[in-house]
C-alpha atoms as a PDB file:
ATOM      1  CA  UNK A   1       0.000   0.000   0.000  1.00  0.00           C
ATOM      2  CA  UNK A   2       0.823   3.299  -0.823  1.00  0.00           C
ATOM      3  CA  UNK A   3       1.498   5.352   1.938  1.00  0.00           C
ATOM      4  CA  UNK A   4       1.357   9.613   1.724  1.00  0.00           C
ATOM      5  CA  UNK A   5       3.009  12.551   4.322  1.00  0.00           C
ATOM      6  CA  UNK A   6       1.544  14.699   6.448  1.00  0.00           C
ATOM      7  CA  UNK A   7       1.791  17.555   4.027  1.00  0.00           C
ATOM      8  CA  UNK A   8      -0.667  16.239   1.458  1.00  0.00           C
ATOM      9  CA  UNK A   9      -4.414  17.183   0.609  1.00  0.00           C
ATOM     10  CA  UNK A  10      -6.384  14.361  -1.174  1.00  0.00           C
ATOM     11  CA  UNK A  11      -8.821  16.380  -3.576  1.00  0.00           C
ATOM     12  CA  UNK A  12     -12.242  13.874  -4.521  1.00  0.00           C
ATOM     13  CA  UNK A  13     -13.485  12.978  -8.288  1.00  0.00           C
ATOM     14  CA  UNK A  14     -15.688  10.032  -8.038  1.00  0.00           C
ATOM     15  CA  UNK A  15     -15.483   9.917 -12.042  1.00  0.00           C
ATOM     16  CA  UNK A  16     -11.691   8.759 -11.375  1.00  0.00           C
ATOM     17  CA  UNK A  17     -12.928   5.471  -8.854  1.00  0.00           C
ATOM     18  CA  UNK A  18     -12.802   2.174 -10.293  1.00  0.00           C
ATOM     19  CA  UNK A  19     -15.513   0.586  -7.731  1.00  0.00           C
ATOM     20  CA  UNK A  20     -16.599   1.868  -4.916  1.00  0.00           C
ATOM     21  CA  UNK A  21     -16.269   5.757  -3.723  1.00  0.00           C
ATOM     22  CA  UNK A  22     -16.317   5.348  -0.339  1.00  0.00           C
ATOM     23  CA  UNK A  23     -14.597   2.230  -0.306  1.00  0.00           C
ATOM     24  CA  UNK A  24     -11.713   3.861  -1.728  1.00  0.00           C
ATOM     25  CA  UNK A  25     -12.121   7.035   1.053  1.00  0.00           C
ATOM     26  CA  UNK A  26     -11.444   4.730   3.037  1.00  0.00           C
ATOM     27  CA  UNK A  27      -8.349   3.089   1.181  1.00  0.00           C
ATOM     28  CA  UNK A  28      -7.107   6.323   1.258  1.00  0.00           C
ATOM     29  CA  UNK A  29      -7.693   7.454   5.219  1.00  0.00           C
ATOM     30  CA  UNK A  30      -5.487   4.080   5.669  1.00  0.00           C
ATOM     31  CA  UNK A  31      -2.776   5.435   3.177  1.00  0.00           C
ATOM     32  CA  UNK A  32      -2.325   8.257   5.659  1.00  0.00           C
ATOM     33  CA  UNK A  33      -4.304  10.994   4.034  1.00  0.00           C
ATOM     34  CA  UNK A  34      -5.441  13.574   7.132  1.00  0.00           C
ATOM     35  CA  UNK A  35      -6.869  15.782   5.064  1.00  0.00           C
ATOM     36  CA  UNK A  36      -9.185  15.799   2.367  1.00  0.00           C
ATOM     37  CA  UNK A  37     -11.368  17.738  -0.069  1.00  0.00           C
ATOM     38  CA  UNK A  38     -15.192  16.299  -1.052  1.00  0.00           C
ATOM     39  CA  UNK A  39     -14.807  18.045  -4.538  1.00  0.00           C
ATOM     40  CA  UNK A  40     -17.733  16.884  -5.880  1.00  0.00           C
ATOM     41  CA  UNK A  41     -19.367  20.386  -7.502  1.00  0.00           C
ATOM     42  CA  UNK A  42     -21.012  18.942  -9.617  1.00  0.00           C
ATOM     43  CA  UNK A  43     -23.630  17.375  -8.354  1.00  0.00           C
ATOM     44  CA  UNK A  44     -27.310  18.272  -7.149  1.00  0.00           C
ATOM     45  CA  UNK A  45     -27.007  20.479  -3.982  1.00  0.00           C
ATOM     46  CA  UNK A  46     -28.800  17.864  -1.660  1.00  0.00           C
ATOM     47  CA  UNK A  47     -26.528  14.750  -3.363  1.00  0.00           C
ATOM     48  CA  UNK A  48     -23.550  16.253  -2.476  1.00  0.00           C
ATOM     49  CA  UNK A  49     -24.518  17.068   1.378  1.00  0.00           C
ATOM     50  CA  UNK A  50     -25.744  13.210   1.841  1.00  0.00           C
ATOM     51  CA  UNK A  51     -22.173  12.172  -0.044  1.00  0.00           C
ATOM     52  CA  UNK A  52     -20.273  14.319   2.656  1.00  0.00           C
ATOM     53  CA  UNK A  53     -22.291  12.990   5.567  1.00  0.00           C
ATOM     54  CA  UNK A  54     -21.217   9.437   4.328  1.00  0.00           C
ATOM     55  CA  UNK A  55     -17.674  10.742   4.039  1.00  0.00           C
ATOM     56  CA  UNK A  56     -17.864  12.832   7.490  1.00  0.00           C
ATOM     57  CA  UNK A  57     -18.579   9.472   8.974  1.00  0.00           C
ATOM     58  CA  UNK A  58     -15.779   7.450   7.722  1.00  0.00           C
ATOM     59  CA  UNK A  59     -13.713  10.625   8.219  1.00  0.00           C
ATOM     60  CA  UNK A  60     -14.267  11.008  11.845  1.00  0.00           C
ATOM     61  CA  UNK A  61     -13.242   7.055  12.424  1.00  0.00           C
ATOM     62  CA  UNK A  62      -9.848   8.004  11.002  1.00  0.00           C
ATOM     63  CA  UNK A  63      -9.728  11.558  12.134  1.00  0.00           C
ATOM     64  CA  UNK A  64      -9.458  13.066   9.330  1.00  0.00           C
ATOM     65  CA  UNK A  65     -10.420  16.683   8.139  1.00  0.00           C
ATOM     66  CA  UNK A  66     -12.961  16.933   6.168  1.00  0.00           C
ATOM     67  CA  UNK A  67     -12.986  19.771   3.828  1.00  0.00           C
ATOM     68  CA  UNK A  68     -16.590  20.565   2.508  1.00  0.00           C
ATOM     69  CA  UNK A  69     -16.131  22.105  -1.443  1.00  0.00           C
ATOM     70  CA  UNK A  70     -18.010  25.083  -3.199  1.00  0.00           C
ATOM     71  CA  UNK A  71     -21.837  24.454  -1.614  1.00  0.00           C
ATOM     72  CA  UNK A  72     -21.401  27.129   0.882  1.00  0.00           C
ATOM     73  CA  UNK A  73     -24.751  27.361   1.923  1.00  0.00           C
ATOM     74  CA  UNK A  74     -25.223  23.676   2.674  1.00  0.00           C
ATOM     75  CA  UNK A  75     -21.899  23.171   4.647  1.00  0.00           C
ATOM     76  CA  UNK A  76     -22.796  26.304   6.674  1.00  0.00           C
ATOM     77  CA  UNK A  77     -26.089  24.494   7.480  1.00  0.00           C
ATOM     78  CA  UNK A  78     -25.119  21.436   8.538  1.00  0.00           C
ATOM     79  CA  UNK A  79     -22.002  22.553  10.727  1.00  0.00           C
ATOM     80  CA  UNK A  80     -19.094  21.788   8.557  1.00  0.00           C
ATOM     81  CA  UNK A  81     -15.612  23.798  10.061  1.00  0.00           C
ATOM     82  CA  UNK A  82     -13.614  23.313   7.034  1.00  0.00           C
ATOM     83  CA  UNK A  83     -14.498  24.405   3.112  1.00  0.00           C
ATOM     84  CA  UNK A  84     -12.125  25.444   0.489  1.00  0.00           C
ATOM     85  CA  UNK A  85     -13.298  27.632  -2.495  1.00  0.00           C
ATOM     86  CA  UNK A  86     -12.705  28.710  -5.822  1.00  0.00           C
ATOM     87  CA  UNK A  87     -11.863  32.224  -5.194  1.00  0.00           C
ATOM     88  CA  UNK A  88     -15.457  33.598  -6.863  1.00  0.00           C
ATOM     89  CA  UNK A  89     -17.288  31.207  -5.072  1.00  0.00           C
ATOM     90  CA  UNK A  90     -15.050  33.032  -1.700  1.00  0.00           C
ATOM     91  CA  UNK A  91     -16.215  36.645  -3.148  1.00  0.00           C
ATOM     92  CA  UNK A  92     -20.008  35.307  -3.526  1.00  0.00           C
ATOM     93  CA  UNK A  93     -20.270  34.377  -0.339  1.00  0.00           C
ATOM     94  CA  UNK A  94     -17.798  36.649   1.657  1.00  0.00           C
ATOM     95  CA  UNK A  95     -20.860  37.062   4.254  1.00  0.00           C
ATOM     96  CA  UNK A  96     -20.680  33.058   5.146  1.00  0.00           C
ATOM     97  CA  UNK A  97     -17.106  32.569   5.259  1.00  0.00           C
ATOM     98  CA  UNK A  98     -16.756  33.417   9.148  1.00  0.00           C
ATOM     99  CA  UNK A  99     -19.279  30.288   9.993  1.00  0.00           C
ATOM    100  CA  UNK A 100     -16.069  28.096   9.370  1.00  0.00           C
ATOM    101  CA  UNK A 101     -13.163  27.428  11.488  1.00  0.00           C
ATOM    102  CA  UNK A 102     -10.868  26.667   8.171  1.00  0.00           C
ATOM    103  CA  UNK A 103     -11.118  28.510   4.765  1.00  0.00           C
ATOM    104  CA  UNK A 104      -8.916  27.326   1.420  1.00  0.00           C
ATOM    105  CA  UNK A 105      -9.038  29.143  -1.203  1.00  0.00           C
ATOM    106  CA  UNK A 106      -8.286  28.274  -4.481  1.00  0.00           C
ATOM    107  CA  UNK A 107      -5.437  30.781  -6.478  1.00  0.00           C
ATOM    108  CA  UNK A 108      -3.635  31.109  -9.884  1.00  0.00           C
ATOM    109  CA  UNK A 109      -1.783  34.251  -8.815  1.00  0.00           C
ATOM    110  CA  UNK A 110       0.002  36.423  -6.412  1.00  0.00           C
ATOM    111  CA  UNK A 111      -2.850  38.877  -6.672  1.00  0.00           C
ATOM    112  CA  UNK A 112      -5.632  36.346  -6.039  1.00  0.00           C
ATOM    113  CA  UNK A 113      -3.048  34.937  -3.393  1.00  0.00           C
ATOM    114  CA  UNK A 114      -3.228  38.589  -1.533  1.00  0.00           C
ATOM    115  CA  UNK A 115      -7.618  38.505  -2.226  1.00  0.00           C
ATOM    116  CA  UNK A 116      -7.776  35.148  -0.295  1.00  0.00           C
ATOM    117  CA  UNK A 117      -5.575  36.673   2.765  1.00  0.00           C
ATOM    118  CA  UNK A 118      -7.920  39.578   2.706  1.00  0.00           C
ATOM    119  CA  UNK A 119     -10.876  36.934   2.875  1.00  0.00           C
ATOM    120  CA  UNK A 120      -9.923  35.863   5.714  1.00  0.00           C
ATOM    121  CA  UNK A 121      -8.313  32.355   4.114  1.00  0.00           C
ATOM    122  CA  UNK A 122      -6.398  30.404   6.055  1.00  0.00           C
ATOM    123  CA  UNK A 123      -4.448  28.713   2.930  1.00  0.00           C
ATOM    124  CA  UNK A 124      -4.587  28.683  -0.584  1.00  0.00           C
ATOM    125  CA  UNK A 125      -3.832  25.961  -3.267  1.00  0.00           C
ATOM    126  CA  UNK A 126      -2.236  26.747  -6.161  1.00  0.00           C
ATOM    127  CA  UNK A 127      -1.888  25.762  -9.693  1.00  0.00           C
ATOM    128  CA  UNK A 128      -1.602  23.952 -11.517  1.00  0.00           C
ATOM    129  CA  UNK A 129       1.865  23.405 -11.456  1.00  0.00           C
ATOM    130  CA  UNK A 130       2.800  20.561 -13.730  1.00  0.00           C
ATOM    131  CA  UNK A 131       0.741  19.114 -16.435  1.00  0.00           C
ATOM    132  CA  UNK A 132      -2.707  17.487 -15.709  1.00  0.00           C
ATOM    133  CA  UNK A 133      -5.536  15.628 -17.426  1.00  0.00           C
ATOM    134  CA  UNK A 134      -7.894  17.868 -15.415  1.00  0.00           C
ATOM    135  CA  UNK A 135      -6.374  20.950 -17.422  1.00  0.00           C
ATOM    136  CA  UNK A 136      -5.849  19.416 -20.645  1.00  0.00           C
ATOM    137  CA  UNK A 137      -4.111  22.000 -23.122  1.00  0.00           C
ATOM    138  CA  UNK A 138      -3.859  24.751 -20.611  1.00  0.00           C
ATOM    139  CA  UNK A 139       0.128  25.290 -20.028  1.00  0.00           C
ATOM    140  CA  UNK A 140       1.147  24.508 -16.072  1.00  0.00           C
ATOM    141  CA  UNK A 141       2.506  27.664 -13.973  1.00  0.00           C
ATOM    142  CA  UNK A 142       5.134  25.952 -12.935  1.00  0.00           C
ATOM    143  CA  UNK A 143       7.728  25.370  -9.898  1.00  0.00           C
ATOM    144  CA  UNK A 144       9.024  29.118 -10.616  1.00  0.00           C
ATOM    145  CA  UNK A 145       5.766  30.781 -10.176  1.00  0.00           C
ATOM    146  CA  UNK A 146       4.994  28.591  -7.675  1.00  0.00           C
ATOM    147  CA  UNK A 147       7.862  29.499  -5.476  1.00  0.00           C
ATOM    148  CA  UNK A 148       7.167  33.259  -6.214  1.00  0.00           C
ATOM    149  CA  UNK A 149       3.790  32.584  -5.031  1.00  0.00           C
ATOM    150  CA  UNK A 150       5.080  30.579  -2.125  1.00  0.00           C
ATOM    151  CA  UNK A 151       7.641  33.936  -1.029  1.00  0.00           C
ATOM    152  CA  UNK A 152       4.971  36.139  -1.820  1.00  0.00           C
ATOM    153  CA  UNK A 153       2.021  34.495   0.505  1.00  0.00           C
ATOM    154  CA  UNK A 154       1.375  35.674   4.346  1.00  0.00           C
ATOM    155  CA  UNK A 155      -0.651  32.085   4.600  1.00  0.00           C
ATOM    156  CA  UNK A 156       0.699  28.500   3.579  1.00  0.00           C
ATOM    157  CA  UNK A 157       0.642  27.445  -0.006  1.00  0.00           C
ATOM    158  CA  UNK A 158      -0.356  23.941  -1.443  1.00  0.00           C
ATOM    159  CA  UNK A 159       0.629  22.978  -4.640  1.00  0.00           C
ATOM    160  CA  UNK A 160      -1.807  21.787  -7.308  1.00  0.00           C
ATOM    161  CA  UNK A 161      -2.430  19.629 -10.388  1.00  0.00           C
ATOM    162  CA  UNK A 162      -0.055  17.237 -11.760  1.00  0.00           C
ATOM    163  CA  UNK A 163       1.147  16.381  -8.575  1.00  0.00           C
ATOM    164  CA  UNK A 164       2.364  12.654  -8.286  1.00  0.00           C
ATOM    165  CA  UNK A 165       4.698  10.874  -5.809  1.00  0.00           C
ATOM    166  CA  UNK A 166       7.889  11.411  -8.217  1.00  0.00           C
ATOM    167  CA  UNK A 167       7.549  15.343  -8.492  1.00  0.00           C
ATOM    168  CA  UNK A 168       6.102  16.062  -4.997  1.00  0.00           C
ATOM    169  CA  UNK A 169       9.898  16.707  -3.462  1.00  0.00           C
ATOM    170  CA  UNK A 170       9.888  19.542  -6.100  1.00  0.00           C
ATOM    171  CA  UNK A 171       6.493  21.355  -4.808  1.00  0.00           C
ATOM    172  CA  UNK A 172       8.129  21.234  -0.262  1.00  0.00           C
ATOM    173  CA  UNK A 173      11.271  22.653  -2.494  1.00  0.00           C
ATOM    174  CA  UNK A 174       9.975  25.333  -3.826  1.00  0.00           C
ATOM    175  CA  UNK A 175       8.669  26.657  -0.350  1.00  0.00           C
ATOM    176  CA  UNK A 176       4.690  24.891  -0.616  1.00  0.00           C
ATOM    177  CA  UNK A 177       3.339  23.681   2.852  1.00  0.00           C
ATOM    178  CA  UNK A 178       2.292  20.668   0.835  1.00  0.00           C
ATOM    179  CA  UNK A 179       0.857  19.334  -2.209  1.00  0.00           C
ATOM    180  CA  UNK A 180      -2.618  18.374  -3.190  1.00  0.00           C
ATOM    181  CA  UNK A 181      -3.406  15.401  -5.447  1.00  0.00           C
ATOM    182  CA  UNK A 182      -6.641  13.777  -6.954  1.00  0.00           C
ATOM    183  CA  UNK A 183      -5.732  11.493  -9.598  1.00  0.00           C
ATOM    184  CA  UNK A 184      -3.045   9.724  -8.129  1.00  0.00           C
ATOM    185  CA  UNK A 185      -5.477   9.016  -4.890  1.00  0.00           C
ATOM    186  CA  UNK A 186      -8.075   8.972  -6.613  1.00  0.00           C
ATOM    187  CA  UNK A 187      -7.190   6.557  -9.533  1.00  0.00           C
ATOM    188  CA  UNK A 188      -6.513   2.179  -8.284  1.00  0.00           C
ATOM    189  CA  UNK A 189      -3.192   3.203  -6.736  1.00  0.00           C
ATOM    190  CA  UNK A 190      -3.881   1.188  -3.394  1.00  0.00           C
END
């Protein structure tokens, strides 16, 4: 079994699972994941809060964070502490964001790096950094700009897309608290 740091952030896409989704949370809480985003935005508001109940479940019998994902509204409701944003999704709903004890946003640039400190964020993930499936034909950023990004931040940075086991030395290099990854978690790695 594969096993991960302390300095990852497993990202969801069911779409990547080979079997079962929870099945493979799980698979992944033993891998030592402690932290991970329910990234599943696309689906039906009310879908996506029973999914994260399931995963809150399985999440609090490994203690593991829990990171609720762009259905502000619903996480605030139910009495999720952690969510992480794309950065419009932040600006929308700037009036929710102090009903959570942990905000990520999501940034592609020193200047929506500076936004997310001034919305209170408590990190930010950027990217993506190397190339990725999920960004097909759009070029990566890169280890420079990440590490300009990384100098340039007041709140910890987390590297993002492309990310695999081989490269992830590169991201804590360039001055990133960590590294996020959904395909190579995601994917029959275990």
């Amino acid at each position: 079994m594969c096993m991960f740091d302390e300095n990852i952030i497993a990202i969801t896409n069911r779409k990547l699972v080979q079997g079962d989704f929870l099945g493979q949370i799980e698979k992944i809480y033993q891998s030592g994941v402690k932290k991970l985003i329910l990234r599943e935005k696309d689906l039906p508001p009310e879908a996506y809060v029973s999914l994260a109940l399931k995963v809150q479940e399985i999440s609090l019998a490994y203690h593991v964070q829990l990171i609720w994902h762009f259905f502000v509204e619903e996480a605030a409701e139910q009495g999720a502490e952690c969510i992480h944003l794309p950065l419009e999704r932040a600006r929308q709903y700037k009036d929710y964001l102090k009903n959570f004890i942990s905000l990520g946003i999501s940034a592609h640039s020193i200047e929506q790096v500076k936004e997310a400190e001034a919305l209170g964020a408590d990190y930010v993930t950027f990217g993506h950094v190397f190339e990725t499936d999920c960004k097909k034909g759009l070029a990566p950023k890169g280890i420079e700009a990440l590490c300009k990004v990384c100098r340039a931040s007041n709140i910890p940075v987390y590297g993002l897309g492309g990310i695999t086991l081989e490269n992830r030395k590169e991201v804590m290099d360039a001055g990133a608290a960590g590294y996020c990854m959904m395909s190579g978690v995601m994917g029959s790695f275990i």
